[in-house]
Protein backbone atom coordinates (compact mmCIF):
# COMPACT_ATOMS: atom_id res chain seq x y z
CA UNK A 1 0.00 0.00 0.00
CA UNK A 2 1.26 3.10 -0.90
CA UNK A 3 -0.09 7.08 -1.44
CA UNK A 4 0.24 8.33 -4.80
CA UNK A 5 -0.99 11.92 -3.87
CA UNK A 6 -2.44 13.80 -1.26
CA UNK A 7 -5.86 12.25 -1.56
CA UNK A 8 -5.22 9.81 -3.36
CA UNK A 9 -4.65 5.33 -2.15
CA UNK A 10 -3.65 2.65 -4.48
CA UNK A 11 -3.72 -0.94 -3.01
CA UNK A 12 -2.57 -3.52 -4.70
CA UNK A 13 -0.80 -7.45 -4.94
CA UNK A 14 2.09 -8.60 -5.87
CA UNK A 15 1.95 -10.31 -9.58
CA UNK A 16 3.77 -13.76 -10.28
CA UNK A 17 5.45 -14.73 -13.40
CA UNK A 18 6.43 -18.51 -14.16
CA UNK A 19 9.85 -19.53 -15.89
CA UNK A 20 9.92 -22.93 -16.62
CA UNK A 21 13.58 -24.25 -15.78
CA UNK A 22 14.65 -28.08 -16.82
CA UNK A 23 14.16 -29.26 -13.57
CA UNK A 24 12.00 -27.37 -11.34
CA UNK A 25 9.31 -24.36 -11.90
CA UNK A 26 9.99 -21.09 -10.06
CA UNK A 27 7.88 -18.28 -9.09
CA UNK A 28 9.41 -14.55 -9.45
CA UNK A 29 7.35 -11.18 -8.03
CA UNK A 30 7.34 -8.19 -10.30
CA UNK A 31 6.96 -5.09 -8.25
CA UNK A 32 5.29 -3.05 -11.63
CA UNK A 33 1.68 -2.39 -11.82
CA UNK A 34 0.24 -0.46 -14.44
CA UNK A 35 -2.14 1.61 -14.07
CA UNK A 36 -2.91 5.27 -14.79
CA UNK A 37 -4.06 7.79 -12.25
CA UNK A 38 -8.56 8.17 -13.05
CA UNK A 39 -9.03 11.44 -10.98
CA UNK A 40 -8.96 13.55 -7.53
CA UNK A 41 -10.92 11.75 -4.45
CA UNK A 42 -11.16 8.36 -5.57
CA UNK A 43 -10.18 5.46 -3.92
CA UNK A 44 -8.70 2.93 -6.95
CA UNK A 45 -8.12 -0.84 -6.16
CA UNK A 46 -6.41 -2.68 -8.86
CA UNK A 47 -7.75 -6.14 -9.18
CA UNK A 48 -4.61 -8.06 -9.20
CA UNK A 49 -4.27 -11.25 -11.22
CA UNK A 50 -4.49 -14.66 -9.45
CA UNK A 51 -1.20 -15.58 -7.72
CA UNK A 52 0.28 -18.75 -8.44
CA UNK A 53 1.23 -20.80 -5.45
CA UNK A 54 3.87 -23.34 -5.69
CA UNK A 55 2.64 -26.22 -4.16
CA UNK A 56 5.05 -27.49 -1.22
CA UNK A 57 5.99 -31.13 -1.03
CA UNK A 58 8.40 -32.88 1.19
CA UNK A 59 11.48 -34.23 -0.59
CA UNK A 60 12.45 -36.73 1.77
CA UNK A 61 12.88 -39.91 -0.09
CA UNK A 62 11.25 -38.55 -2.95
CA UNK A 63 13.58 -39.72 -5.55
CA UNK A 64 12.89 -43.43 -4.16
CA UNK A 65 9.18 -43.21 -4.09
CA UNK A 66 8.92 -41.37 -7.67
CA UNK A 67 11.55 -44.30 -9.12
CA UNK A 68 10.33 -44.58 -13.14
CA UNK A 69 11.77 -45.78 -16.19
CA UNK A 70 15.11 -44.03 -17.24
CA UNK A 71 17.14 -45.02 -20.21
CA UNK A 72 21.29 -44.97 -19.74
CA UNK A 73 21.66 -42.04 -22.72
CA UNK A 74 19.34 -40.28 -20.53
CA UNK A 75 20.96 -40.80 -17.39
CA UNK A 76 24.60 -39.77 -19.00
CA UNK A 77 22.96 -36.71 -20.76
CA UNK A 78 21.73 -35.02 -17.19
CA UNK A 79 25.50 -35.97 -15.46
CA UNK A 80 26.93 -33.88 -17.96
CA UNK A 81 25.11 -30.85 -17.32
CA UNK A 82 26.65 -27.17 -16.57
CA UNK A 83 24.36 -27.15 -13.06
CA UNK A 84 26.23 -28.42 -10.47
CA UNK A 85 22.81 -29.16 -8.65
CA UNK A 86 21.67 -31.68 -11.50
CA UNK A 87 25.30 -32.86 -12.14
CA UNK A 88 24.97 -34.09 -8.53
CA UNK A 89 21.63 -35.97 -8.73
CA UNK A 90 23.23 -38.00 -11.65
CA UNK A 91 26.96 -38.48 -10.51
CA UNK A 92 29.36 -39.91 -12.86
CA UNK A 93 29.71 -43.08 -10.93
CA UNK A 94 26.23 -44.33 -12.46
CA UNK A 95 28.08 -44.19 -16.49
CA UNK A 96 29.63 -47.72 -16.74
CA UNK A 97 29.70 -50.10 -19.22
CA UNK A 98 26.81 -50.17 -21.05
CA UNK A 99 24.84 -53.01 -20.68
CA UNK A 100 23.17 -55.33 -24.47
CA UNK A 101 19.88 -55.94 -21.83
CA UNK A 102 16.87 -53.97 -22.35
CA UNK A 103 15.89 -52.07 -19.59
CA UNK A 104 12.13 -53.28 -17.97
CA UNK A 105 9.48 -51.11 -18.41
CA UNK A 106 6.78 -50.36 -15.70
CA UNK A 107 4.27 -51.72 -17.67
CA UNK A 108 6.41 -54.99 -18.60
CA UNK A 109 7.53 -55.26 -14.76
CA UNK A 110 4.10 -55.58 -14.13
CA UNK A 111 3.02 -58.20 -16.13
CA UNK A 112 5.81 -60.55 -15.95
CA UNK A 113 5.05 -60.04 -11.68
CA UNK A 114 1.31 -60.99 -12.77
CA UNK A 115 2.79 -63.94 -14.77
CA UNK A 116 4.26 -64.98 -11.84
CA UNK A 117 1.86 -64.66 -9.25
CA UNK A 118 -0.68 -66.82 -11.52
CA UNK A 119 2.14 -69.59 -12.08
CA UNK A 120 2.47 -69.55 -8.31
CA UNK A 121 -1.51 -69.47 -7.71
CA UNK A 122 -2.10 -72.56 -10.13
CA UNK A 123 0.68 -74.68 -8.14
CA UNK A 124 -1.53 -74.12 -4.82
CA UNK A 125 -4.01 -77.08 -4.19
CA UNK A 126 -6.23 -74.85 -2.83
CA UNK A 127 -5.65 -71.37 -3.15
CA UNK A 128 -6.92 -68.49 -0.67
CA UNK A 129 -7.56 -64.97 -2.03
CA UNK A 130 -7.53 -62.01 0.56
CA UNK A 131 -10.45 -59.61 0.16
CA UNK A 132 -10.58 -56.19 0.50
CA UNK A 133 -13.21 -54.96 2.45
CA UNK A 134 -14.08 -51.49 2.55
CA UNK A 135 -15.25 -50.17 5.85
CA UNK A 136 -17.26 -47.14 4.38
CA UNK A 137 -17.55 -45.04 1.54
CA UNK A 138 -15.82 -41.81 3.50
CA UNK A 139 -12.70 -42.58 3.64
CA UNK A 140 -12.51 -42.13 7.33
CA UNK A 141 -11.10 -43.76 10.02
CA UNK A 142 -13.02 -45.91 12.62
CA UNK A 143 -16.29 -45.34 10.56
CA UNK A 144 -17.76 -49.11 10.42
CA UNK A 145 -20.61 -49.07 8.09
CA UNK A 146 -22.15 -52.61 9.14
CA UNK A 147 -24.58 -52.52 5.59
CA UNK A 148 -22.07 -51.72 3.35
CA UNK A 149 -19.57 -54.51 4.75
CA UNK A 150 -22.73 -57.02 5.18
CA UNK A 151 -23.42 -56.12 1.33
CA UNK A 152 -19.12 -56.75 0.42
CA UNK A 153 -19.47 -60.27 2.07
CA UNK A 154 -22.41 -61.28 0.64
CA UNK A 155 -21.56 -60.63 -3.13
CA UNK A 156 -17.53 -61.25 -2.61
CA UNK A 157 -18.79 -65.06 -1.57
CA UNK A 158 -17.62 -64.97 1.57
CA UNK A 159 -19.97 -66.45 3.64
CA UNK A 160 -20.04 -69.57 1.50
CA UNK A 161 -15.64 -69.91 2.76
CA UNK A 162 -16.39 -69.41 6.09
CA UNK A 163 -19.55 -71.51 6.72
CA UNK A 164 -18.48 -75.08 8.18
CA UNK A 165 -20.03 -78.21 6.43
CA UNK A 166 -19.95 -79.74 9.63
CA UNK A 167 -22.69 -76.80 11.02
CA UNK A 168 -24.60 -77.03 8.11
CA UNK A 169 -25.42 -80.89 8.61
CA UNK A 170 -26.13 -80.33 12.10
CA UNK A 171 -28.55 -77.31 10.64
CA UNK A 172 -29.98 -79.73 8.36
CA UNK A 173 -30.54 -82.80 10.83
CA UNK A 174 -32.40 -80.47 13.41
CA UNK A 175 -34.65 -78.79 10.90
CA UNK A 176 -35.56 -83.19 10.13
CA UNK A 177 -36.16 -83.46 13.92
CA UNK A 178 -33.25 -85.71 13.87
CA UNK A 179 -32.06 -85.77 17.94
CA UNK A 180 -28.31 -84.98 18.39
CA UNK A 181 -27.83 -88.53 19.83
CA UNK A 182 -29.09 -90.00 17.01
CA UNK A 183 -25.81 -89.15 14.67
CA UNK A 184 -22.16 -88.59 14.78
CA UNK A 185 -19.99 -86.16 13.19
CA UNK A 186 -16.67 -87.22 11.91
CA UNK A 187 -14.39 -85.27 9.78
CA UNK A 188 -15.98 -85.89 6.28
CA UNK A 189 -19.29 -88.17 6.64
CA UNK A 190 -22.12 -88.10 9.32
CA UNK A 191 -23.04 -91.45 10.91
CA UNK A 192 -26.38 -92.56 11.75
CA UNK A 193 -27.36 -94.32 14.23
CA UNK A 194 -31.05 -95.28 13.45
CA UNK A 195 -31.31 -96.59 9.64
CA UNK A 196 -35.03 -94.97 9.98
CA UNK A 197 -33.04 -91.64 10.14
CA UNK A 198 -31.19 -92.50 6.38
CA UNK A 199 -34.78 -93.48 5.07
CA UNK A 200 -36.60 -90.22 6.17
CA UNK A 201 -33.18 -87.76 5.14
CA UNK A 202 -33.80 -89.76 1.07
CA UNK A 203 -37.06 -89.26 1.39
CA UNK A 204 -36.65 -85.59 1.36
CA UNK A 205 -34.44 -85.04 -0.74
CA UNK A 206 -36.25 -87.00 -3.32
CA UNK A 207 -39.32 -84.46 -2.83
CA UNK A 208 -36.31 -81.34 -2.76
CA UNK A 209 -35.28 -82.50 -6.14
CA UNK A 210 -38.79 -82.29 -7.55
CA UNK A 211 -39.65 -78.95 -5.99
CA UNK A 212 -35.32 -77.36 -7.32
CA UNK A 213 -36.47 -78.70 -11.01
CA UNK A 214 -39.80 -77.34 -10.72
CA UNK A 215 -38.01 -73.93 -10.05
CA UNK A 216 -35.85 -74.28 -12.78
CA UNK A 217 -37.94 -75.10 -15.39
CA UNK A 218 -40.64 -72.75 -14.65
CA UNK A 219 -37.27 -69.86 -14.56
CA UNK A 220 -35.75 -71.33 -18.01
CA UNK A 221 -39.68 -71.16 -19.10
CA UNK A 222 -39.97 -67.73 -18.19
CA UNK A 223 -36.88 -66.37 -19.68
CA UNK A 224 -37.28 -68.62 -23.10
CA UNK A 225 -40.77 -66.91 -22.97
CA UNK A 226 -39.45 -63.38 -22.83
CA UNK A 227 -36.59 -63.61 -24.82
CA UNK A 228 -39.58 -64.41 -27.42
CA UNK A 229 -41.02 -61.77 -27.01
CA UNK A 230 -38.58 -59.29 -27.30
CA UNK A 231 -37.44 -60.85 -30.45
CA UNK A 232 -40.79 -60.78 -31.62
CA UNK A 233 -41.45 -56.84 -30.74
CA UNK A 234 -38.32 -56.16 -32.65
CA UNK A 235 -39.35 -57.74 -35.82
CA UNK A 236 -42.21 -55.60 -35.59
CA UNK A 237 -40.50 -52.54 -36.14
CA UNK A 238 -39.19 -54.04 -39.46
CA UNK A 239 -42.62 -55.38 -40.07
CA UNK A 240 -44.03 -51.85 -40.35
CA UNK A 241 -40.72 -50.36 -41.72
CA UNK A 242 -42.05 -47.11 -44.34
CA UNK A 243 -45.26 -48.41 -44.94
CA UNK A 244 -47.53 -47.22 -41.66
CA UNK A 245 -47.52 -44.31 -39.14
CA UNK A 246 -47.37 -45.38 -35.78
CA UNK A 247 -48.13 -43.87 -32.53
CA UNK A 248 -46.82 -45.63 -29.41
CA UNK A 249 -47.49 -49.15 -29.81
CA UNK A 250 -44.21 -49.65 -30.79
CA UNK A 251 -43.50 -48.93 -26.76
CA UNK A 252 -46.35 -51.50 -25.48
CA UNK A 253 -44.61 -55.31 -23.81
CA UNK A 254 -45.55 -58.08 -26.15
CA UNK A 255 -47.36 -60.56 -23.43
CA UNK A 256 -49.61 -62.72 -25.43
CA UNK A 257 -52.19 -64.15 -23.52
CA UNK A 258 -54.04 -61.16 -21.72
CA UNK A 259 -56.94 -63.31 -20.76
CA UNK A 260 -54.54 -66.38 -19.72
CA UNK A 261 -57.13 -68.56 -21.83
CA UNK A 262 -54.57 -71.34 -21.43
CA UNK A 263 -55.87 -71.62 -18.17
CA UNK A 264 -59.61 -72.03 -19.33
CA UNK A 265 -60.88 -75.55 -19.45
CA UNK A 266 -63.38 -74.50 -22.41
CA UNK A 267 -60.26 -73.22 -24.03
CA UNK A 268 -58.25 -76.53 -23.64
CA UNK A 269 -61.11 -78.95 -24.51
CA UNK A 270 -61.10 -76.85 -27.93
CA UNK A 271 -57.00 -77.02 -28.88
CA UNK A 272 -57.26 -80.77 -28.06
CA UNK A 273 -60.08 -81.07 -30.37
CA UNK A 274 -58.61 -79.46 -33.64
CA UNK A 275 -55.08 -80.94 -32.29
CA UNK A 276 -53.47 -77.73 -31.13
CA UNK A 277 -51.25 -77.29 -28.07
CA UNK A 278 -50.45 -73.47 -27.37
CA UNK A 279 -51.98 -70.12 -27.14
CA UNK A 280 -49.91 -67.64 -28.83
CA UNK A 281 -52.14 -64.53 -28.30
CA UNK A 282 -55.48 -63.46 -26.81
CA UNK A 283 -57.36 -60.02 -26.01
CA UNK A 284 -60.37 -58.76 -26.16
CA UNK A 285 -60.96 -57.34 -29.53
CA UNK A 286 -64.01 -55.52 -31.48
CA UNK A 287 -65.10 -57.34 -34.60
CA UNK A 288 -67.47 -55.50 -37.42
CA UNK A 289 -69.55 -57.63 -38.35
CA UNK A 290 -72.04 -58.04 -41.94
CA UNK A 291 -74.33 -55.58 -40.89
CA UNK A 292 -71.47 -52.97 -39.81
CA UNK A 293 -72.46 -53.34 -36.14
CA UNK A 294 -69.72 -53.48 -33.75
CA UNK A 295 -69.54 -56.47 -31.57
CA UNK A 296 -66.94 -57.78 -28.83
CA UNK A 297 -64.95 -60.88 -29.18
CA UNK A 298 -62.02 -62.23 -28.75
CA UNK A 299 -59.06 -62.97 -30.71
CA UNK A 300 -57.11 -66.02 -29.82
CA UNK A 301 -54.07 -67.05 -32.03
CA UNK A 302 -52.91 -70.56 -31.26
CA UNK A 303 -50.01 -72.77 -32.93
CA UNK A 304 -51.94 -73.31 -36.06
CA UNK A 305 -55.19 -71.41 -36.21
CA UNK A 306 -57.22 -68.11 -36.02
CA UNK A 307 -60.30 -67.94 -33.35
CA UNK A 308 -62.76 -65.67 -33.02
CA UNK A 309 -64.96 -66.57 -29.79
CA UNK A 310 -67.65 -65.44 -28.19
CA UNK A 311 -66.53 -63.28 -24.74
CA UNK A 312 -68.90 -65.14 -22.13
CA UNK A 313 -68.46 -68.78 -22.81
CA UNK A 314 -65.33 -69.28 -25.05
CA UNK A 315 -67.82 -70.14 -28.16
CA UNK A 316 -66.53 -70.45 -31.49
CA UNK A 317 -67.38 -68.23 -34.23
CA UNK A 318 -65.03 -68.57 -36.99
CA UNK A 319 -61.86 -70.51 -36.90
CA UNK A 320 -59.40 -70.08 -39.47
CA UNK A 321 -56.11 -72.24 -40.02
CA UNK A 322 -52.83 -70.85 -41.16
CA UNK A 323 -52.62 -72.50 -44.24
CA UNK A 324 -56.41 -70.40 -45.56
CA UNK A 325 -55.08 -67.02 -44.33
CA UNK A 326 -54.44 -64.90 -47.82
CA UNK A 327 -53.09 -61.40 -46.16
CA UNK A 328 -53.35 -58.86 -44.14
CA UNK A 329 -54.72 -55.48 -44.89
CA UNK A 330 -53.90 -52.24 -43.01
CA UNK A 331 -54.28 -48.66 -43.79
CA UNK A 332 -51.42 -46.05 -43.37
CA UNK A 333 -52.82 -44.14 -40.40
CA UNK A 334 -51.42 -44.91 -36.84
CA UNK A 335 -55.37 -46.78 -36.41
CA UNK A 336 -56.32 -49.97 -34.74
CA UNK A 337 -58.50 -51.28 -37.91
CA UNK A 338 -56.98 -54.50 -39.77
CA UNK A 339 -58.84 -56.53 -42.48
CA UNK A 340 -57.89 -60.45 -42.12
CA UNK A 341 -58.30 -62.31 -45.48
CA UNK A 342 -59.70 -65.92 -45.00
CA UNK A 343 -60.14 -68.31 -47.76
CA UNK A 344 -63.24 -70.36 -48.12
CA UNK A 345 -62.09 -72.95 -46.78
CA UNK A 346 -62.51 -71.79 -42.98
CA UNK A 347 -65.57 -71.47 -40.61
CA UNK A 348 -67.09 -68.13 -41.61
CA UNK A 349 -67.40 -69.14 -45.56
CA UNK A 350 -64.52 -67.28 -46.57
CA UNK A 351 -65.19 -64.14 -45.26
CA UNK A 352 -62.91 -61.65 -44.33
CA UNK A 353 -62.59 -60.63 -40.60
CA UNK A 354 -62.49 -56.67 -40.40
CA UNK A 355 -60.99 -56.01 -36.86
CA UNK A 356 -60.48 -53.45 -34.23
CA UNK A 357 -57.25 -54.14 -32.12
CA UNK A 358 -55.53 -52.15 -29.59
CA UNK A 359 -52.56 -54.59 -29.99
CA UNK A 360 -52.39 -54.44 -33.59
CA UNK A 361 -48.98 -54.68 -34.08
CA UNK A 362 -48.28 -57.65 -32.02
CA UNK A 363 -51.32 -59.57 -33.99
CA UNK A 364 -50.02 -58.87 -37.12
CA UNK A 365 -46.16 -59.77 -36.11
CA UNK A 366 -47.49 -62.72 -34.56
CA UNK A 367 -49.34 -63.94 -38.07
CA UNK A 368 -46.42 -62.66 -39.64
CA UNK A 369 -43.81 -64.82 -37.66
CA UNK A 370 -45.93 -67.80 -37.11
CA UNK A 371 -48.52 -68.03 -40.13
CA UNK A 372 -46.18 -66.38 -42.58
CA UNK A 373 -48.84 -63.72 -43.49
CA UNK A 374 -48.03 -61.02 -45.82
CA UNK A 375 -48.58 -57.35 -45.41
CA UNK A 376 -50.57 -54.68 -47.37
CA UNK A 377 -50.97 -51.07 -46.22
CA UNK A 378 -53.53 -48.90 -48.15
CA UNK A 379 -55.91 -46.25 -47.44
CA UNK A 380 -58.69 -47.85 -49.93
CA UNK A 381 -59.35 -52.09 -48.96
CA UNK A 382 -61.10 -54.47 -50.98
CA UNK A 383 -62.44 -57.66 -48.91
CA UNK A 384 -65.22 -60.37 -48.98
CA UNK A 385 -67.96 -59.92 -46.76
CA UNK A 386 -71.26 -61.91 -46.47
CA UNK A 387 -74.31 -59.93 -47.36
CA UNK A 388 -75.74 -57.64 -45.27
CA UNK A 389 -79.52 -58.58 -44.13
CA UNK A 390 -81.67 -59.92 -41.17
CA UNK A 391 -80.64 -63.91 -41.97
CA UNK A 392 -77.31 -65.55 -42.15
CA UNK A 393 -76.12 -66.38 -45.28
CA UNK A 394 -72.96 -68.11 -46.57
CA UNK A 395 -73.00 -65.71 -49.64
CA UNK A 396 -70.38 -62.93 -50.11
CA UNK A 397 -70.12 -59.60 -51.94
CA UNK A 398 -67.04 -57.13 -52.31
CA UNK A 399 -66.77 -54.14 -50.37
CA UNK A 400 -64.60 -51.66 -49.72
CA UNK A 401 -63.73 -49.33 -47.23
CA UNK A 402 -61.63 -46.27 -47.08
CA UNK A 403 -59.47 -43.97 -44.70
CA UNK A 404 -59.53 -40.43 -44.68
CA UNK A 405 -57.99 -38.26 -42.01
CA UNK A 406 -60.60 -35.53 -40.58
CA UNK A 407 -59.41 -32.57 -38.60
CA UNK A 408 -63.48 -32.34 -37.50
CA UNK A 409 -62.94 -35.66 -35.72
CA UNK A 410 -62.56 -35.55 -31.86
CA UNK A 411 -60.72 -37.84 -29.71
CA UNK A 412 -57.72 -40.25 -30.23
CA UNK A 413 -59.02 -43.01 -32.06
CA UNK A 414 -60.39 -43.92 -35.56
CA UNK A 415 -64.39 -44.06 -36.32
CA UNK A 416 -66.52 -46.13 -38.77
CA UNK A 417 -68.65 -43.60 -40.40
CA UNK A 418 -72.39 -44.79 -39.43
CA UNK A 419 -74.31 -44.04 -41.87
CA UNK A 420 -71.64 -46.04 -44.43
CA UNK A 421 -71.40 -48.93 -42.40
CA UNK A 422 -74.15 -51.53 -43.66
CA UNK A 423 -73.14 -50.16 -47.60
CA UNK A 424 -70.28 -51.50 -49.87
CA UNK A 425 -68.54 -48.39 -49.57
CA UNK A 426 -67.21 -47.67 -45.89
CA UNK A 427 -65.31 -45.15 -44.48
CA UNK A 428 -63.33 -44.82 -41.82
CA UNK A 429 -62.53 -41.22 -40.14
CA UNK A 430 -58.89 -41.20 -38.38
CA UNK A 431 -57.86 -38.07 -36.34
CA UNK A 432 -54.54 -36.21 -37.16
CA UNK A 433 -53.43 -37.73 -34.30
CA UNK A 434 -53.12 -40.86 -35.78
CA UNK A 435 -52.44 -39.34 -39.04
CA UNK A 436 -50.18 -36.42 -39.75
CA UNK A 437 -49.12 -35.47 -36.57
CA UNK A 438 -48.35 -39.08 -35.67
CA UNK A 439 -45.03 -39.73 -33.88
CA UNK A 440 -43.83 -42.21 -36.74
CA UNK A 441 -44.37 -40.97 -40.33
CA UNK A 442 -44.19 -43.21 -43.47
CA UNK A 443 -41.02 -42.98 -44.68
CA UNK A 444 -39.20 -42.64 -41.55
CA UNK A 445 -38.27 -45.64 -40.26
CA UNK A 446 -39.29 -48.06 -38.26
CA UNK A 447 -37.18 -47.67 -35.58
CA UNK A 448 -37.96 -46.30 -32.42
CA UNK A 449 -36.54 -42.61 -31.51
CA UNK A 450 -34.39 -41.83 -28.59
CA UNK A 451 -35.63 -41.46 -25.50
């Protein structure tokens, strides 16, 4: 601090400059500070620059802790130097004969000490590896954090070197209400002293077995079963690949059976009948029927056919195998309508199923994948239905029914126009939310966005 005039205080700091030496950095002051004089009566404080500290470390046996590679022409190049101080740290006495060897690197050190320890490791009978357990996450000193060590011993496997066999027999005889004087430890083998006690130990582990296999298979089961379906919800995105807008069924778990009509007795009486073994899919779905009335069914997709059933008592109303399915028709909006193509060969005479499905995409994947359907998507359908009128006939006639997007219409989902429901020309009104402000757009890929 010093006064520049009467009136007048200048406070400032010192400024440090660096000058970067061969061995060492050192810090020099300058005692110059520019600045320029602003006025009478004002008190000026010159915001000096950050001063660089030098960080202090001790140098006690720093040369032997900090030991790292150093080649001889190195070595010989520092002893030669014009400081005495450096000339010192690399005396002449280290410049002898030069030796053919390599010298070891750190990282080669390393390795061949790995080497060595694994040679040594796969000589031992039975080797014993010292864990590290970490006392708590702190870093501090006589902090015990009893969960976080429980949690190291658990997952480190531990426990399982430390338990005794010999306590865990004893464990398992009491929990058979096998009386202490009714056995003998030795070293390696428990003797009985009652052969009743051998009979009843067998006996449970032959019903143990049965119950650890029933766990296994039903875990295998459940991961072959999911692995399915994952597979299967991928293909789907190729299924639809450029040719439909979707909206966020892509996102929905394929599951399958929603109704677990494996389970139903009605259900299982039918597969046996036509010779089938597995449900593949079923949901509740809404079917349009001849007349253009909406009615609920549902959908059920087994190993080799197509139901359609009636909701209350599992009834059949058309059954279609794989072999009489001729397509799939879908229009290009993000909507839950699909027309299924039948031949005439199947219950229903052949006509085409015209279907509402909130699970569209994993119907048509699973057709796709299991009934090797093929794909359509249009805005303007052509399909067989029977003739509209108050009795059921097995005779057809051609219809067709359209798409068109409609700002005027309310809501999320697609509507069958009313009035053009019972006629040959039907039309279906989809919301821009399903249509041109859909999240997927024709053209754009299949594949999902980032989240």
């Amino acid at each position: 601090m010093t006064h520049a005039s009467a009136g007048y205080l200048s406070v400032w700091q010192p400024r440090y400059r660096i000058r970067q030496l061969p061995s060492c950095d050192l810090a020099q002051p300058l005692s110059t500070v520019a600045w320029s004089s602003p006025g009478p009566r004002r008190l000026l404080i010159e915001a000096a620059r950050p001063v660089v500290r030098v960080p202090r470390r001790p140098v006690v046996a720093a040369s032997i802790m900090n030991k790292d590679l150093a080649y001889r022409n190195q070595i010989e190049m520092l002893s030669e130097s014009a400081s005495p101080l450096i000339a010192e740290l690399f005396p002449a006495a280290t410049r002898g004969k030069a030796s053919a060897k390599k010298i070891e690197t750190a990282g080669a050190h390393f390795r061949k000490q790995m080497d060595a320890l694994a040679a040594t490791i796969g000589r031992c009978a039975e080797p014993h590896y010292i864990r590290c357990i970490k006392p708590n996450l702190k870093k501090r000193p006589a902090d015990w954090d009893a969960q976080l060590v429980a949690h190291q011993v658990r997952y480190l496997g531990i426990v399982e070197n430390v338990l005794s066999p010999a306590d865990s027999c004893a464990a398992i005889l009491a929990a058979a209400h096998i009386v202490k004087a009714g056995y003998e430890l030795g070293k390696t083998k428990v003797f009985s002293r009652a052969p009743a006690s051998v009979f009843t130990l067998e006996d449970r582990r032959s019903r143990a077995l049965h119950d650890v296999a029933r766990i296994l298979q039903g875990a295998y089961r459940s991961f072959a079963a999911r692995r399915y379906r994952i597979k299967l919800r991928e293909k789907s995105m190729a299924v639809f690949e450029g040719l439909k807008r979707r909206r966020g069924s892509w996102r929905l778990p394929f599951l399958g059976d929603y109704l677990d009509a494996a389970e139903a007795p009605e259900v299982t009486r039918m597969l046996l009948k036509a010779g089938e073994a597995r449900v593949y899919f079923a949901d509740r779905i809404t079917h349009v029927n001849r007349n253009g009335k909406a009615q609920e069914r549902i959908l059920l997709i087994s190993d080799r056919s197509v139901y359609l059933l009636a909701p209350t008592k599992w009834r059949v109303n058309v059954r279609a195998a794989f072999d009489e399915l001729e397509g799939i028709s879908l229009s290009t909006f993000a909507d839950g309508f699909m027309v299924v193509h039948v031949g005439g060969g199947a219950k229903g005479g052949g006509a085409a199923l015209l279907l509402q499905v909130q699970r569209k995409a994993e119907v048509v994947t699973m057709l796709v994948q299991e009934a090797g359907a093929s794909v359509v998507c249009s805005d303007t359908i052509e399909f067989r239905s029977k003739r509209a009128g108050m009795f059921e006939t097995s005779a057809t006639e051609t219809r067709t029914i359209t798409f068109v997007e409609s700002a005027a219409t309310a809501g999320s989902a697609a509507l069958l126009d009313e009035k053009s429901a019972a006629t040959g020309q039907m039309r279906v009104l989809v919301p821009p939310v399903l249509g041109s402000k859909a999240e997927l757009q024709i053209g754009k890929g299949g594949a999902a966005p980032a989240a």
